[in-house]
Protein backbone atom coordinates (compact mmCIF):
# COMPACT_ATOMS: atom_id res chain seq x y z
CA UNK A 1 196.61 128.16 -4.29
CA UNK A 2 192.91 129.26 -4.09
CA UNK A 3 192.17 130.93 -0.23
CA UNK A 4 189.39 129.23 0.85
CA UNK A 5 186.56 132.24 1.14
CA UNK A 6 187.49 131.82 -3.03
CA UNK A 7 186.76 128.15 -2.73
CA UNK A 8 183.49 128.71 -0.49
CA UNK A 9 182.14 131.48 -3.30
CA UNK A 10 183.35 129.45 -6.34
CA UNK A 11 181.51 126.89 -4.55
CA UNK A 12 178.55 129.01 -4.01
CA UNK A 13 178.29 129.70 -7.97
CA UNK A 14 178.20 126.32 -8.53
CA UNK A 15 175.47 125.26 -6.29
CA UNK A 16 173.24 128.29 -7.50
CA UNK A 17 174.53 127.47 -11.23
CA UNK A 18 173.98 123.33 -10.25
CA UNK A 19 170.22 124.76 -9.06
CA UNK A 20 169.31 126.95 -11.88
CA UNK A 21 169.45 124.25 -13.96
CA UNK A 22 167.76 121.58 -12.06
CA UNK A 23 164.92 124.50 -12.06
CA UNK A 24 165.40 124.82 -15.72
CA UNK A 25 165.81 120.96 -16.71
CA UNK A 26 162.35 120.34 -14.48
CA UNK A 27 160.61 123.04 -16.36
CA UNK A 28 161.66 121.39 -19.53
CA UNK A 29 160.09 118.18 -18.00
CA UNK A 30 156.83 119.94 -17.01
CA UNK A 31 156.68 121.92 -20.22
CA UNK A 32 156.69 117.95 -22.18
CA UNK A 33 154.17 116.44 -20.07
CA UNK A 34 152.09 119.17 -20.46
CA UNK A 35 152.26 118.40 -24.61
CA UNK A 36 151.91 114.47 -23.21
CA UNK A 37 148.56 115.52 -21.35
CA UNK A 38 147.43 117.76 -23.74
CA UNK A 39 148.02 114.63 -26.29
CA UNK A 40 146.49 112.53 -24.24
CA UNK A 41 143.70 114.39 -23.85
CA UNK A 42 143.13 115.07 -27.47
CA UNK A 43 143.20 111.19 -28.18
CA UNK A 44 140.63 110.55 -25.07
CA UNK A 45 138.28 113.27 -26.89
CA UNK A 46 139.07 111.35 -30.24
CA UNK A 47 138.25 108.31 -28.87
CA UNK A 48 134.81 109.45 -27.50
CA UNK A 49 133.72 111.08 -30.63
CA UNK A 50 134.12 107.71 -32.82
CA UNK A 51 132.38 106.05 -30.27
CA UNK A 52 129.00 108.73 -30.30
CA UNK A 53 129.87 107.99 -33.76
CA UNK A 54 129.23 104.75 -33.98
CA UNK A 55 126.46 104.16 -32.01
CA UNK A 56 124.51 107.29 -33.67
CA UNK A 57 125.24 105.33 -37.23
CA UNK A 58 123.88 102.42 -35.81
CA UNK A 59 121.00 103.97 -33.99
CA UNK A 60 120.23 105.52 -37.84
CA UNK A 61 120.80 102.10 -39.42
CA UNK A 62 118.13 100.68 -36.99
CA UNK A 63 115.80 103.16 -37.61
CA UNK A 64 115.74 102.78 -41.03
CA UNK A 65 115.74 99.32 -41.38
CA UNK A 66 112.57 99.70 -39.13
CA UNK A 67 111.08 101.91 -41.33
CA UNK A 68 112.20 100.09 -44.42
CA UNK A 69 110.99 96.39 -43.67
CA UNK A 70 107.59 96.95 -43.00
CA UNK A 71 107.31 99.02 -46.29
CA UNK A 72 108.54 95.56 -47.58
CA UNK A 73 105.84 93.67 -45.78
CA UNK A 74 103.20 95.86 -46.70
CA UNK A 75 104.01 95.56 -50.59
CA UNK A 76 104.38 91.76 -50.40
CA UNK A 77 100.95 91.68 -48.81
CA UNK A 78 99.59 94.08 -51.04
CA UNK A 79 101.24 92.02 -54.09
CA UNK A 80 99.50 88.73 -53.00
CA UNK A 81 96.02 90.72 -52.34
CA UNK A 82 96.33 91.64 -55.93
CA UNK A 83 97.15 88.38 -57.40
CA UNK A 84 94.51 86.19 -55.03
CA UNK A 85 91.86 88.84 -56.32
CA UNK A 86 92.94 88.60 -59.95
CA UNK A 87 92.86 84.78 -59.34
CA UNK A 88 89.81 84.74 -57.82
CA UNK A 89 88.12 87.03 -60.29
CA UNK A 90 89.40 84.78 -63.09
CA UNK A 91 87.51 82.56 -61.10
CA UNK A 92 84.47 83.99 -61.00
CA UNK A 93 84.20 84.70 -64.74
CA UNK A 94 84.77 81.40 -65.41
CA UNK A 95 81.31 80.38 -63.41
């Protein structure tokens, strides 16, 4: 039978042993939620960047639809000057 100061220091190794790797296990931990956070992050930063995204692409598409329909307007309107002076020039010949 085992004396008991070689209980107390088998003990001893244990506990130290029993603490290393609670130490080592919680590192573990901390070393994963650092890859969770750093994850996390990255898919937050993601995120953000298809938003800009989208509202730059449809600030551009607003823009140029601004730009474009006026164009539109201005060659209907010059269209119809052109015909109602043709028109009215046929008109005039025919006095």
């Amino acid at each position: 039978m085992a004396s008991s100061a070689e209980l107390n220091a088998e003990f001893k190794k244990l506990k130290t042993g029993i603490k290393a790797d609670m130490k080592g296990f919680s590192g573990e931990l901390n070393k994963e939620s650092g890859g969770l956070e750093a994850r996390f992050q990255m898919q937050l930063a993601q995120s953000y960047f298809r938003s800009y995204f989208r509202i730059i692409a449809t600030a551009m598409l607003l823009v140029g639809a601004a730009w474009v329909i006026p164009q539109v307007e201005d060659r209907r309107l010059d269209s119809e000057i052109k015909r109602r002076f043709i028109m009215n020039r046929g008109v005039d010949n025919a006095k």
